[in-house]
C-alpha atoms as a PDB file:
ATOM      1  CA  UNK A   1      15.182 151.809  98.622  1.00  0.00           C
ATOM      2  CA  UNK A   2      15.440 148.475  96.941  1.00  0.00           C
ATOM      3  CA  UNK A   3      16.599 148.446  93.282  1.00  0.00           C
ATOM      4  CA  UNK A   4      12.979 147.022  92.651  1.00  0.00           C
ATOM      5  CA  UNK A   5      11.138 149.804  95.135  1.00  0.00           C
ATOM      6  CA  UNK A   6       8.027 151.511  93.192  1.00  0.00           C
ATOM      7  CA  UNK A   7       9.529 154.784  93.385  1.00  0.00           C
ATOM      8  CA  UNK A   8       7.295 157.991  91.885  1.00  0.00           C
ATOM      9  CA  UNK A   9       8.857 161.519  90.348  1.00  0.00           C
ATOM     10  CA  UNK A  10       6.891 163.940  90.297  1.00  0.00           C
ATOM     11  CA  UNK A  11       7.850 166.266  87.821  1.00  0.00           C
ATOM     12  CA  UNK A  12      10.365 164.496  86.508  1.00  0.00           C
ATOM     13  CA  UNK A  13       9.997 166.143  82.600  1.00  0.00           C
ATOM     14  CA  UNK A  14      11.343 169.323  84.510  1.00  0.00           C
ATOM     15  CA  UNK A  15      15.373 170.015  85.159  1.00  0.00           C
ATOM     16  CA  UNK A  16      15.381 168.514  88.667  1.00  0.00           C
ATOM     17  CA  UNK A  17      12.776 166.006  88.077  1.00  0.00           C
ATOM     18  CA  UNK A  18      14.822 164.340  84.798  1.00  0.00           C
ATOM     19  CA  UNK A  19      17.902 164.118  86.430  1.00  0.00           C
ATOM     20  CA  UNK A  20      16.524 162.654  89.468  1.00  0.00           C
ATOM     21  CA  UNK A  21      15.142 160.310  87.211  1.00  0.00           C
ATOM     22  CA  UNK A  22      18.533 159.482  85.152  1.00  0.00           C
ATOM     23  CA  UNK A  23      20.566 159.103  88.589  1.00  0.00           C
ATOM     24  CA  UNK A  24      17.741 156.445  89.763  1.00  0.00           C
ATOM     25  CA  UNK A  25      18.409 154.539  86.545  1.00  0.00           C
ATOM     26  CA  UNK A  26      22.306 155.122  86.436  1.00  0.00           C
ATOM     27  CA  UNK A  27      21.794 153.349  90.287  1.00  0.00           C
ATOM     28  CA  UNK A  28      20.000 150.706  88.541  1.00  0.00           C
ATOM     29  CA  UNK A  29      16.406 151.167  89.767  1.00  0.00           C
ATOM     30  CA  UNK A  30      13.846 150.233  87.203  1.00  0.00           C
ATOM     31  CA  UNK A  31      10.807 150.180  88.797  1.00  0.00           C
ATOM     32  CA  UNK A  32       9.748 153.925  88.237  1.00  0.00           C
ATOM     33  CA  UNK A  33       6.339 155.864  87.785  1.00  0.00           C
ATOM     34  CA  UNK A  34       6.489 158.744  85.630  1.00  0.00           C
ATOM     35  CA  UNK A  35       3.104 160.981  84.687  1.00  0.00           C
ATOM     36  CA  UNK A  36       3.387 164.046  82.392  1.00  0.00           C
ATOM     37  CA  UNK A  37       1.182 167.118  83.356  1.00  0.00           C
ATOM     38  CA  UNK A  38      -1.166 166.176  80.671  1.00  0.00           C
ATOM     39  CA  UNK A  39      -1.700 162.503  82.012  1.00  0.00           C
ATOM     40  CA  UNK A  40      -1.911 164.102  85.708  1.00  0.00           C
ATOM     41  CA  UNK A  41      -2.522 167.484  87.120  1.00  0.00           C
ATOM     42  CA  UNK A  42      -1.143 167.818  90.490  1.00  0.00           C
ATOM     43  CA  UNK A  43      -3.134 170.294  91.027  1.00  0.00           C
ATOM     44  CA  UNK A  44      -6.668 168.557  90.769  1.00  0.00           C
ATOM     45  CA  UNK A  45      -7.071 166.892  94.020  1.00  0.00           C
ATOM     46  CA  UNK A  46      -9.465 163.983  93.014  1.00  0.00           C
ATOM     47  CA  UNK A  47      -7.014 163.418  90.184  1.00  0.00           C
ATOM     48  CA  UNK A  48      -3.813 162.943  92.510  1.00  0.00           C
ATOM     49  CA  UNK A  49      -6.160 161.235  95.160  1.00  0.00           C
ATOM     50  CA  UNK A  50      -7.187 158.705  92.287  1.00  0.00           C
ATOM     51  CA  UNK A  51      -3.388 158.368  91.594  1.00  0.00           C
ATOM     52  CA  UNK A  52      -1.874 157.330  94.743  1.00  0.00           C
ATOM     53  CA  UNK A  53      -5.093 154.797  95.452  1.00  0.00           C
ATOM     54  CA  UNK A  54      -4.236 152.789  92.620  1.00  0.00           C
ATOM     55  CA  UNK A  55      -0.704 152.999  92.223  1.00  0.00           C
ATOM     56  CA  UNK A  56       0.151 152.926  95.899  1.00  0.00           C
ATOM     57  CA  UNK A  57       4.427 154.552  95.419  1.00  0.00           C
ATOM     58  CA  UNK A  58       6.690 153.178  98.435  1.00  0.00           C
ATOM     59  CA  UNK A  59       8.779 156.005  97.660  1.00  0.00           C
ATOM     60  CA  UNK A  60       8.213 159.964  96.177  1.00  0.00           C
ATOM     61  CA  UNK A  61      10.408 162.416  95.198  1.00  0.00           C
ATOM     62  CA  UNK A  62       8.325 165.597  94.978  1.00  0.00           C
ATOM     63  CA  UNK A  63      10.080 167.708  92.316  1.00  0.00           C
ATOM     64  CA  UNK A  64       7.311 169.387  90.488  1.00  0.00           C
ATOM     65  CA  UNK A  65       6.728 172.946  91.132  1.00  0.00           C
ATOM     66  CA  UNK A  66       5.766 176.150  89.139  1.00  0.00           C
ATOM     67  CA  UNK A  67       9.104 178.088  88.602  1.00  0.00           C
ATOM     68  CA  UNK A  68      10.624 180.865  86.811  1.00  0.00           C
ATOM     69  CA  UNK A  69      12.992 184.104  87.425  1.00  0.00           C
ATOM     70  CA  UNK A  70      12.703 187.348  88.979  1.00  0.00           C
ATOM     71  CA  UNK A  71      10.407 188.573  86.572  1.00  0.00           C
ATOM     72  CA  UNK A  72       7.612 185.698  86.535  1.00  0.00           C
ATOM     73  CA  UNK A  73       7.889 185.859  89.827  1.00  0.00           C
ATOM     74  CA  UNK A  74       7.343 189.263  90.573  1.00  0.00           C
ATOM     75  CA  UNK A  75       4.783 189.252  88.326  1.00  0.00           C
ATOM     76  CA  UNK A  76       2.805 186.386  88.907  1.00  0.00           C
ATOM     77  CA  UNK A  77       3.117 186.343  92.613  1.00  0.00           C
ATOM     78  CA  UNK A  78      -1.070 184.421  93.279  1.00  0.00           C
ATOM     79  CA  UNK A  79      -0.648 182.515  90.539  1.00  0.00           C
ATOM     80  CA  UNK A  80       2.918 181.124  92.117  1.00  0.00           C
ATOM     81  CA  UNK A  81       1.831 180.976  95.536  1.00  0.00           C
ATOM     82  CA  UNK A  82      -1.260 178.812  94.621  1.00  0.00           C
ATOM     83  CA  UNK A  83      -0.481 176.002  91.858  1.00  0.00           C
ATOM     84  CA  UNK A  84       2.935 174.989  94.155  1.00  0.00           C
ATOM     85  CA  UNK A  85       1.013 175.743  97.217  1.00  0.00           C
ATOM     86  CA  UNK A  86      -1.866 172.911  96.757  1.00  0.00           C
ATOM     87  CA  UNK A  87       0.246 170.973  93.960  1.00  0.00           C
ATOM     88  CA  UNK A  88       2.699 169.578  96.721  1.00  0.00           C
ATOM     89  CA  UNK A  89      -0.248 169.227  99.496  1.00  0.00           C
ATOM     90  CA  UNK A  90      -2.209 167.204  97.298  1.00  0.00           C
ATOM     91  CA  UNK A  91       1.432 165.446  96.304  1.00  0.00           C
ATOM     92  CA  UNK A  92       2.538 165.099 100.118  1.00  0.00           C
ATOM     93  CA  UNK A  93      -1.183 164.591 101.520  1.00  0.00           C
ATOM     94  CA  UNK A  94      -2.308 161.703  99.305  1.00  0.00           C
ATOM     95  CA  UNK A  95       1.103 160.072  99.982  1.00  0.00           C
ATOM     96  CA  UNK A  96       0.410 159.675 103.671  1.00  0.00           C
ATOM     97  CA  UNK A  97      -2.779 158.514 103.184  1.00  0.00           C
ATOM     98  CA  UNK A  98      -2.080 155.678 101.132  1.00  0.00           C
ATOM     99  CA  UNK A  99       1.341 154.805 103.236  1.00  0.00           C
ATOM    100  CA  UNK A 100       4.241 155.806 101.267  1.00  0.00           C
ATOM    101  CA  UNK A 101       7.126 154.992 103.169  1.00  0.00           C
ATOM    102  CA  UNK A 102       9.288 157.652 102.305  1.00  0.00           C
ATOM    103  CA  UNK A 103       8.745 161.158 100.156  1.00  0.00           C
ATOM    104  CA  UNK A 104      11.840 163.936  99.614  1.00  0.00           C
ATOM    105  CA  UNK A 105      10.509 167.375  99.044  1.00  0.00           C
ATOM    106  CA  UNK A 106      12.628 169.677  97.182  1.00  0.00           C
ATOM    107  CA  UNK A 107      12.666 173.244  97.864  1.00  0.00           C
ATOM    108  CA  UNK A 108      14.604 175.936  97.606  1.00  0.00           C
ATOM    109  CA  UNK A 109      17.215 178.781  99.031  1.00  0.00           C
ATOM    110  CA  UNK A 110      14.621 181.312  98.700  1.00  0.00           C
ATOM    111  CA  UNK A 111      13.145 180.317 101.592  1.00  0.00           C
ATOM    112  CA  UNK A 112      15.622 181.945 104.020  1.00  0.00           C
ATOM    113  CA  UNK A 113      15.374 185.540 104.898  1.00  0.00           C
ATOM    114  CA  UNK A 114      16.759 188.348 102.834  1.00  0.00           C
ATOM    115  CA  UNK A 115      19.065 189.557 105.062  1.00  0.00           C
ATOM    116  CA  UNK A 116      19.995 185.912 106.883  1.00  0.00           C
ATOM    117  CA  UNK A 117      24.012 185.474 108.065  1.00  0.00           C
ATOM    118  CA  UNK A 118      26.210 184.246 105.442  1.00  0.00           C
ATOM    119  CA  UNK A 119      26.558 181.320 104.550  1.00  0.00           C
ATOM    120  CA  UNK A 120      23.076 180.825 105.257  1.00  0.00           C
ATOM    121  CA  UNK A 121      22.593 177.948 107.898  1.00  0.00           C
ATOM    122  CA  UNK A 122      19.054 175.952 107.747  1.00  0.00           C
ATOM    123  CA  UNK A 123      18.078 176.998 111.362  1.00  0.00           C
ATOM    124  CA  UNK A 124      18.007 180.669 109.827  1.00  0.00           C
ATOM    125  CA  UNK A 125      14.534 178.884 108.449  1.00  0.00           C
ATOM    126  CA  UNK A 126      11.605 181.982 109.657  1.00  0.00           C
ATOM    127  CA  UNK A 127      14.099 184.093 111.774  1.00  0.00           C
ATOM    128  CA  UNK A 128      13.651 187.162 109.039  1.00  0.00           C
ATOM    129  CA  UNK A 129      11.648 189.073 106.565  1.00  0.00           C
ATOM    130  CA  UNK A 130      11.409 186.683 102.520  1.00  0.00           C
ATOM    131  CA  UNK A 131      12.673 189.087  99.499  1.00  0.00           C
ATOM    132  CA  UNK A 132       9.522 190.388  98.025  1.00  0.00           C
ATOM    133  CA  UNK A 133      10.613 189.185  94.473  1.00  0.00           C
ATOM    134  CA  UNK A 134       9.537 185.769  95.395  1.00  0.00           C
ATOM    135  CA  UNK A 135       7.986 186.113  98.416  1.00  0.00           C
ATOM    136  CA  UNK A 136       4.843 184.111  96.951  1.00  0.00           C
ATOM    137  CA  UNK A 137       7.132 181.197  96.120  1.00  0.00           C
ATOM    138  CA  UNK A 138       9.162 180.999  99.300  1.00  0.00           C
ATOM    139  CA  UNK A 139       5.595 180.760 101.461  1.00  0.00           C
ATOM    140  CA  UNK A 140       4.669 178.209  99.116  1.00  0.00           C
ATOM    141  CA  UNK A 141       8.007 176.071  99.567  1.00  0.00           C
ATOM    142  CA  UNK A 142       8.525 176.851 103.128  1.00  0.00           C
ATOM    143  CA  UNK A 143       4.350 175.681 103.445  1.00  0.00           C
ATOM    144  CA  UNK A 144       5.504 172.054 101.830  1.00  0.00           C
ATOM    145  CA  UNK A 145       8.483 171.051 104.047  1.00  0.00           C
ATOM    146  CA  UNK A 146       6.805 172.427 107.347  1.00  0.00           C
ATOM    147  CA  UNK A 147       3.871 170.118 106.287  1.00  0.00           C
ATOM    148  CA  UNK A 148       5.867 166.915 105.753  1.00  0.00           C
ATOM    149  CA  UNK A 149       7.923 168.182 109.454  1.00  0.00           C
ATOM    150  CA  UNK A 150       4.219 168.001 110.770  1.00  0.00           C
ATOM    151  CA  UNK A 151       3.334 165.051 109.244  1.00  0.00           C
ATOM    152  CA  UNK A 152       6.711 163.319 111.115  1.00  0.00           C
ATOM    153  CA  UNK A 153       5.579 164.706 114.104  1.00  0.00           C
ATOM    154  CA  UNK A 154       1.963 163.982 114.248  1.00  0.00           C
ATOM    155  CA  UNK A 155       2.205 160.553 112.593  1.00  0.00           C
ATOM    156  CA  UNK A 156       5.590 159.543 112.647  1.00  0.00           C
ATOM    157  CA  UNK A 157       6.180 159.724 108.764  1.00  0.00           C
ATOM    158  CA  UNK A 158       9.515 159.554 107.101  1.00  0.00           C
ATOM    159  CA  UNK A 159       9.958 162.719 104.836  1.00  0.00           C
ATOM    160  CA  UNK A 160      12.356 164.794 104.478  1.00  0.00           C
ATOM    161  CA  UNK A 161      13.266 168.479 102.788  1.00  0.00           C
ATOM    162  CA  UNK A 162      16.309 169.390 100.335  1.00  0.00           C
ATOM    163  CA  UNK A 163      16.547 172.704  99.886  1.00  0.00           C
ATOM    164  CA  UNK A 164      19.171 173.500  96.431  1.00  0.00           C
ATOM    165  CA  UNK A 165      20.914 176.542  95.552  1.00  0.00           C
ATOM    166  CA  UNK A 166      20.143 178.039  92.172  1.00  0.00           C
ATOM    167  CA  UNK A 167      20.633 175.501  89.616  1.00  0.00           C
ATOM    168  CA  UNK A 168      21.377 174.498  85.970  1.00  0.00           C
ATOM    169  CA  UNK A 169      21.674 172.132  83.632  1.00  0.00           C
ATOM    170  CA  UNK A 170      20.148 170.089  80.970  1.00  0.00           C
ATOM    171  CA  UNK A 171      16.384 170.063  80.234  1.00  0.00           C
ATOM    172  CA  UNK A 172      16.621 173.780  81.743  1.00  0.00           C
ATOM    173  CA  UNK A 173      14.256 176.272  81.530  1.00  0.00           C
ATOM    174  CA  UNK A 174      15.921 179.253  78.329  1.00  0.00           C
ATOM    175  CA  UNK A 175      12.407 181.627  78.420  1.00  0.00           C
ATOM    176  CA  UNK A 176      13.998 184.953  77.078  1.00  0.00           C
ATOM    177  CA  UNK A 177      11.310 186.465  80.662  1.00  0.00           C
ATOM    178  CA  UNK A 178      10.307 183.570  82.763  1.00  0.00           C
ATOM    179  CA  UNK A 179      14.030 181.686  83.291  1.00  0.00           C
ATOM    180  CA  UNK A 180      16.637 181.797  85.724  1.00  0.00           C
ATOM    181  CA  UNK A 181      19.621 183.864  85.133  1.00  0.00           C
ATOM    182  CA  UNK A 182      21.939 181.538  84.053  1.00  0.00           C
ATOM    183  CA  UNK A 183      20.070 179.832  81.355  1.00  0.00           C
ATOM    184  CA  UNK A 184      18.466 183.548  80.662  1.00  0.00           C
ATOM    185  CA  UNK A 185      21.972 184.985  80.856  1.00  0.00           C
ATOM    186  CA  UNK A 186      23.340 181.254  77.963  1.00  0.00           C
ATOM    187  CA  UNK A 187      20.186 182.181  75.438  1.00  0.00           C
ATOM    188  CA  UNK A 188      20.813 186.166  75.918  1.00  0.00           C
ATOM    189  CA  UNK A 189      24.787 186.029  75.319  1.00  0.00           C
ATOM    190  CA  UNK A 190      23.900 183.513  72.219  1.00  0.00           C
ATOM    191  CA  UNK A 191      21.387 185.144  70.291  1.00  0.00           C
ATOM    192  CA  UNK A 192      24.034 188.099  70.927  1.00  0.00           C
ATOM    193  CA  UNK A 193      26.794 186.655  69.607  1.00  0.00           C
ATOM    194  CA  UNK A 194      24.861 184.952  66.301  1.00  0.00           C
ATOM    195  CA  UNK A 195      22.790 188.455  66.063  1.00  0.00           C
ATOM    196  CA  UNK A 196      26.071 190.074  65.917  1.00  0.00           C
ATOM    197  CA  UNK A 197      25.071 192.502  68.654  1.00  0.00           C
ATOM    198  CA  UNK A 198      27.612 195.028  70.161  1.00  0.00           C
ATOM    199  CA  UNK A 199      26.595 195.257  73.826  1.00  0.00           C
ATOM    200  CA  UNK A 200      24.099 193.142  76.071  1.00  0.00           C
ATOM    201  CA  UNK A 201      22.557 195.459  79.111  1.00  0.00           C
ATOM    202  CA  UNK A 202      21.548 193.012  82.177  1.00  0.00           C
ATOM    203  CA  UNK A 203      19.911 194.212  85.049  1.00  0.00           C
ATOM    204  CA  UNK A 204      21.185 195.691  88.104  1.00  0.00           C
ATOM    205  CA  UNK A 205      25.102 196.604  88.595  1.00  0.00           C
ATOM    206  CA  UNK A 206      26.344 193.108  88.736  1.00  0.00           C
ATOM    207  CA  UNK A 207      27.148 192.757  92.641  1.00  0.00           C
ATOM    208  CA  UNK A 208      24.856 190.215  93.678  1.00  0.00           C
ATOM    209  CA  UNK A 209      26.390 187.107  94.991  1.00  0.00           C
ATOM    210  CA  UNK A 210      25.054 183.758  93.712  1.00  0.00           C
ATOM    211  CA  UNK A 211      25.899 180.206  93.787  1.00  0.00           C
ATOM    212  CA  UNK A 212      25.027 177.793  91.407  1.00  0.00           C
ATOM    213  CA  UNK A 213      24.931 173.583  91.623  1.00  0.00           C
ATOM    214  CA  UNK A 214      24.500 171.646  88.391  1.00  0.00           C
ATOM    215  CA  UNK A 215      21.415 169.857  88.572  1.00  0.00           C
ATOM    216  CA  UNK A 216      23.222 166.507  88.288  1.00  0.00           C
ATOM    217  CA  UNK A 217      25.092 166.834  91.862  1.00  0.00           C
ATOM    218  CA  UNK A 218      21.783 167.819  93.136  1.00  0.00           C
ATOM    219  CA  UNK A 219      20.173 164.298  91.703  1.00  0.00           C
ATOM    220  CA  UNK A 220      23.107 162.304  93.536  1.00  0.00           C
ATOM    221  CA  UNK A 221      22.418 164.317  96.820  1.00  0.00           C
ATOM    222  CA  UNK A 222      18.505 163.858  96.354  1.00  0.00           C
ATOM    223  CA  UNK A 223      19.008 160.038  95.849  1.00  0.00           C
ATOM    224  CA  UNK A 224      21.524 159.535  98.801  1.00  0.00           C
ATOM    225  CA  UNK A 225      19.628 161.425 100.963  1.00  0.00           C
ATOM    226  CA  UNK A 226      16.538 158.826 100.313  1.00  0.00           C
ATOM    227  CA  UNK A 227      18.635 155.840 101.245  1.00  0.00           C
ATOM    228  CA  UNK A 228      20.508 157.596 104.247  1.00  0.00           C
ATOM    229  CA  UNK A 229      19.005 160.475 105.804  1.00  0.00           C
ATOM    230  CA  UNK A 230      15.682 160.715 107.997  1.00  0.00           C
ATOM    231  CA  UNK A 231      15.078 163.772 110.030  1.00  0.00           C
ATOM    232  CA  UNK A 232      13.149 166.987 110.563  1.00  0.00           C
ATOM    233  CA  UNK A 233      15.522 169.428 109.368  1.00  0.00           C
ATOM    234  CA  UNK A 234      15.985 170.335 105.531  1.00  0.00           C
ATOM    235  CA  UNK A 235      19.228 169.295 103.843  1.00  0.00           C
ATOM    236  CA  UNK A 236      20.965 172.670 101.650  1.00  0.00           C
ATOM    237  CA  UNK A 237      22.234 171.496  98.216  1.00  0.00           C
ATOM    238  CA  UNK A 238      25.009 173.882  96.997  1.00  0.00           C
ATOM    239  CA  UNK A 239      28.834 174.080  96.431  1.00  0.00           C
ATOM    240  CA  UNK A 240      29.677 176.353  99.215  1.00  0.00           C
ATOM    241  CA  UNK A 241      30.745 178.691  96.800  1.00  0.00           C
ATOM    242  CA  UNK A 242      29.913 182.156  95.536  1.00  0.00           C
ATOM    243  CA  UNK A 243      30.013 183.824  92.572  1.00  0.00           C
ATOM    244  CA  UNK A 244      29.361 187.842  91.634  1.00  0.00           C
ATOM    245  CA  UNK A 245      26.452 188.124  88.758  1.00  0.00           C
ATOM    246  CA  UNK A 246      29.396 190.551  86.892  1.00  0.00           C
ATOM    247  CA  UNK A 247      31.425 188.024  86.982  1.00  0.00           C
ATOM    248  CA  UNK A 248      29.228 185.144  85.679  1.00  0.00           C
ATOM    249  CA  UNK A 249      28.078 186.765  82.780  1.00  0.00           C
ATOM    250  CA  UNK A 250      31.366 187.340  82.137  1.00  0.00           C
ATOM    251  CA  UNK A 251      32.235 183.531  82.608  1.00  0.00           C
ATOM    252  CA  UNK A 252      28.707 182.886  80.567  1.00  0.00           C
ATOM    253  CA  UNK A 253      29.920 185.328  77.474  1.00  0.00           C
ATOM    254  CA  UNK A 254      33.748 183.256  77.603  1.00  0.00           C
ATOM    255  CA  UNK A 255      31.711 179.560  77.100  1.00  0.00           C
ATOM    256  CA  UNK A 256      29.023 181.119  75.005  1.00  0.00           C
ATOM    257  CA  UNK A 257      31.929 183.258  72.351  1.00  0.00           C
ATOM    258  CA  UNK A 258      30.381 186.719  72.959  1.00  0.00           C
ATOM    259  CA  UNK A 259      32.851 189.281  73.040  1.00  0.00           C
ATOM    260  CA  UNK A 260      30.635 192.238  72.738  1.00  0.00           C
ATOM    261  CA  UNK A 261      30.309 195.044  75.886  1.00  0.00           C
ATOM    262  CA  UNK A 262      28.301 194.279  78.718  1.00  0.00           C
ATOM    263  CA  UNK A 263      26.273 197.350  80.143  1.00  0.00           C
ATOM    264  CA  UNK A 264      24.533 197.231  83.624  1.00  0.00           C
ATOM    265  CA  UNK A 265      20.921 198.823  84.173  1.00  0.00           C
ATOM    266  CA  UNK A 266      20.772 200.117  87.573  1.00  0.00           C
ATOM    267  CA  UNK A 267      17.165 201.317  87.275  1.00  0.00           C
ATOM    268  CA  UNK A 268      16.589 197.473  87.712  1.00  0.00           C
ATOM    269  CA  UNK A 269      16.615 195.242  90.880  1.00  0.00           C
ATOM    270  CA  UNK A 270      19.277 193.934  91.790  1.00  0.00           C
ATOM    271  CA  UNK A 271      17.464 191.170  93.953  1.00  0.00           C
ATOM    272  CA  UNK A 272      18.240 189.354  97.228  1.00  0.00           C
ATOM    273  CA  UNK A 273      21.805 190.628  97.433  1.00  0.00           C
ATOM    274  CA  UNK A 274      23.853 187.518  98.874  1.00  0.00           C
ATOM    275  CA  UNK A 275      22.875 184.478  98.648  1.00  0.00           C
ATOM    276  CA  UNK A 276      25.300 181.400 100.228  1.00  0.00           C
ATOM    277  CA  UNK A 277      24.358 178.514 101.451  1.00  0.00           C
ATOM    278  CA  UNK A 278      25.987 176.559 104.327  1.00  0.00           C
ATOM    279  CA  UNK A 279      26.311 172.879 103.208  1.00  0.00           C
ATOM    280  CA  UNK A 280      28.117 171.458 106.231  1.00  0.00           C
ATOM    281  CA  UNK A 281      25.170 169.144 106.831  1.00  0.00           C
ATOM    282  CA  UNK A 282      25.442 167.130 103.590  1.00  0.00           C
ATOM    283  CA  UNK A 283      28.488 167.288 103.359  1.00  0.00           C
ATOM    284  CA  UNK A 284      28.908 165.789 107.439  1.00  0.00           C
ATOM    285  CA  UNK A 285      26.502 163.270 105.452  1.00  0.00           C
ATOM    286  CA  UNK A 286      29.311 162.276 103.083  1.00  0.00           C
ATOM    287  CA  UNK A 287      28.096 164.309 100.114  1.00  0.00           C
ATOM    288  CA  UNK A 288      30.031 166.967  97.850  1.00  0.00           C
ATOM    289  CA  UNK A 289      29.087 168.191  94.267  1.00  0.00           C
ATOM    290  CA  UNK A 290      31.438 167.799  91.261  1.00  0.00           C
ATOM    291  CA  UNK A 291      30.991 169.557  88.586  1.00  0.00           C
ATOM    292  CA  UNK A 292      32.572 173.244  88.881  1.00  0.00           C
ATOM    293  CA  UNK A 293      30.699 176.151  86.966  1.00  0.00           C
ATOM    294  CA  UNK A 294      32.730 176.652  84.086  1.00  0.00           C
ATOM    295  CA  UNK A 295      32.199 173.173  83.504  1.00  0.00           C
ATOM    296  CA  UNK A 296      28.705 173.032  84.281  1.00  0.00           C
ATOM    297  CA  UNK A 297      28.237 176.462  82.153  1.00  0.00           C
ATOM    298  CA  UNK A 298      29.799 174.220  79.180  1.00  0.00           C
ATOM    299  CA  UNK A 299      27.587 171.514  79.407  1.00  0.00           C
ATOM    300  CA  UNK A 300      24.865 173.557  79.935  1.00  0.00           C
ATOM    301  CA  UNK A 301      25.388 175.302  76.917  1.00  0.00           C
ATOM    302  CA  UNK A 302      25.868 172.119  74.330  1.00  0.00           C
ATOM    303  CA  UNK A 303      21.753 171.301  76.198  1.00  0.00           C
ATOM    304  CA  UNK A 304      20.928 175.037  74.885  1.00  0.00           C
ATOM    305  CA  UNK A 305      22.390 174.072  71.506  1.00  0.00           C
ATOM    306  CA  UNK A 306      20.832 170.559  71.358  1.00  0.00           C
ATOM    307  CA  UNK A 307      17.356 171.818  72.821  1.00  0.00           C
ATOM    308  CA  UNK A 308      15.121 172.076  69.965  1.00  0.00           C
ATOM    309  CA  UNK A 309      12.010 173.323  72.193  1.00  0.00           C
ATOM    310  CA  UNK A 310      14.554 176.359  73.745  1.00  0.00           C
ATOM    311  CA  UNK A 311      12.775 179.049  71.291  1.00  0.00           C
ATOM    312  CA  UNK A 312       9.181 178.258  72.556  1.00  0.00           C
ATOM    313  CA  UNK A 313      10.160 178.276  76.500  1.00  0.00           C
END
């Protein structure tokens, strides 16, 4: 990409999408095109048709997507499959047809089996059954980047996948029901410690295996990729590194100041029970995040505090 390249976000008021859009401007790229939901649905196909005609994007990084935690998901499972299903073919359709040189679709680790190898390895990609939690959303994702795999193959397009890790950071998502569970986990242990509670209960027993990439690593990957990376394989986005749900909330109360007891619900899912992926690719690429987790957690947590809209979410 040229410093001067028209280069199009989409979604870039979400977490991924705005820091995507402050590494492009840290790089020194200024000529970007950013639409809100309310000044285009990606969902309306005439509308995103309409778009690309007249502003014709060399470049698109497709970051928009309907999100939330295990419980949104679970319980919202059409509603997820559909909006990200046809938002990112209208997004990825209407960019081949008006000759975008070059779109990066961003997924996510939930696309590889339950009960893949660890560290999971993007060949592993359809070799096993989704976890029914967000089954809905992994057919959706894994839908997007085989279409922009076919699109290479039929037409001899350049776009490529990135599939992150879970991830945090500013501009986050802190829903008390439809977040992730670290910024869940930041907003739970805070109105805890302010509310003067004694004991939190989170679901499950606490020996799920997660790993977590602040959102600004990702942006740095996502932009690098752009400029040096064409192919028909994803790209995973993590640290390589693993962490027990016990002992992040323990790491989340120690940033946060709770120092109440933490009980475990084991009526309640635990979810996909290891999740790790293998970053060897990106990292072969000459990539590598950062910013460690306490770190992350910290920064993460001065956005919560600074996020005036965090109640309403």
């Amino acid at each position: 990409m040229d410093k001067n390249s028209k280069i199009y976000v989409a979604g870039h008021n979400g977490m991924v999408g705005s820091a995507i859009v402050r590494e492009l401007k840290k790089q020194g790229y200024i000529n970007l095109i950013l639409k809100s939901h309310n000044e285009l649905d990606l969902t309306n196909q005439a509308d995103v048709e309409k778009f690309f005609v007249s502003e014709k994007p060399e470049y698109v990084f497709l970051a928009a997507a309907k999100v939330g935690g295990i419980v949104a998901n679970s319980s919202a499972l059409a509603d997820f499959m559909y909006d990200n299903m046809i938002l990112e073919m209208n997004v990825i359709h209407s960019a081949w047809k008006n000759g975008c040189k070059k779109l990066e679709f961003l997924g996510s680790s939930c696309i590889y089996p339950r009960m893949a190898p660890q560290p999971l390895k993007e060949e592993y990609l359809l070799t096993g059954e989704l976890e029914k939690t967000n089954e809905a959303y992994a057919l959706a994702k894994i839908s997007g980047l085989k279409y922009c795999e076919f699109l290479n193959k039929q037409y001899g397009t350049d776009y490529i996948s990135v599939m992150p890790t879970n991830l945090y950071g500013p501009n986050d998502n802190y829903h008390p029901e439809h977040s992730h569970v670290l910024p869940a986990l930041i907003r739970r242990l805070h109105e805890a410690k302010i509310n003067n509670q004694s004991e939190v209960v989170c679901w499950g027993d606490g020996t799920p295996l997660r790993e977590f990439l602040y959102v600004d690593d990702l942006a740095e990957l996502c932009v690098f990729l752009m400029n040096n990376y064409s192919g028909n394989e994803t790209i995973n986005a993590g640290t390589g590194k693993e962490i027990t749900i016990k002992d992040l909330v323990n790491l989340v109360a120690k940033v946060v100041g709770y120092t109440g007891t933490i009980k475990w619900d084991t009526s309640k899912p635990n979810g996909t029970p290891r999740k790790l992926l293998d970053v060897s690719k990106a990292t072969k690429l000459g990539w590598k995040y950062k910013t460690e987790l306490e770190d992350g957690i910290k920064l993460a947590y001065d956005d919560f505090l600074n996020n005036k809209m965090r109640a309403e979410r």
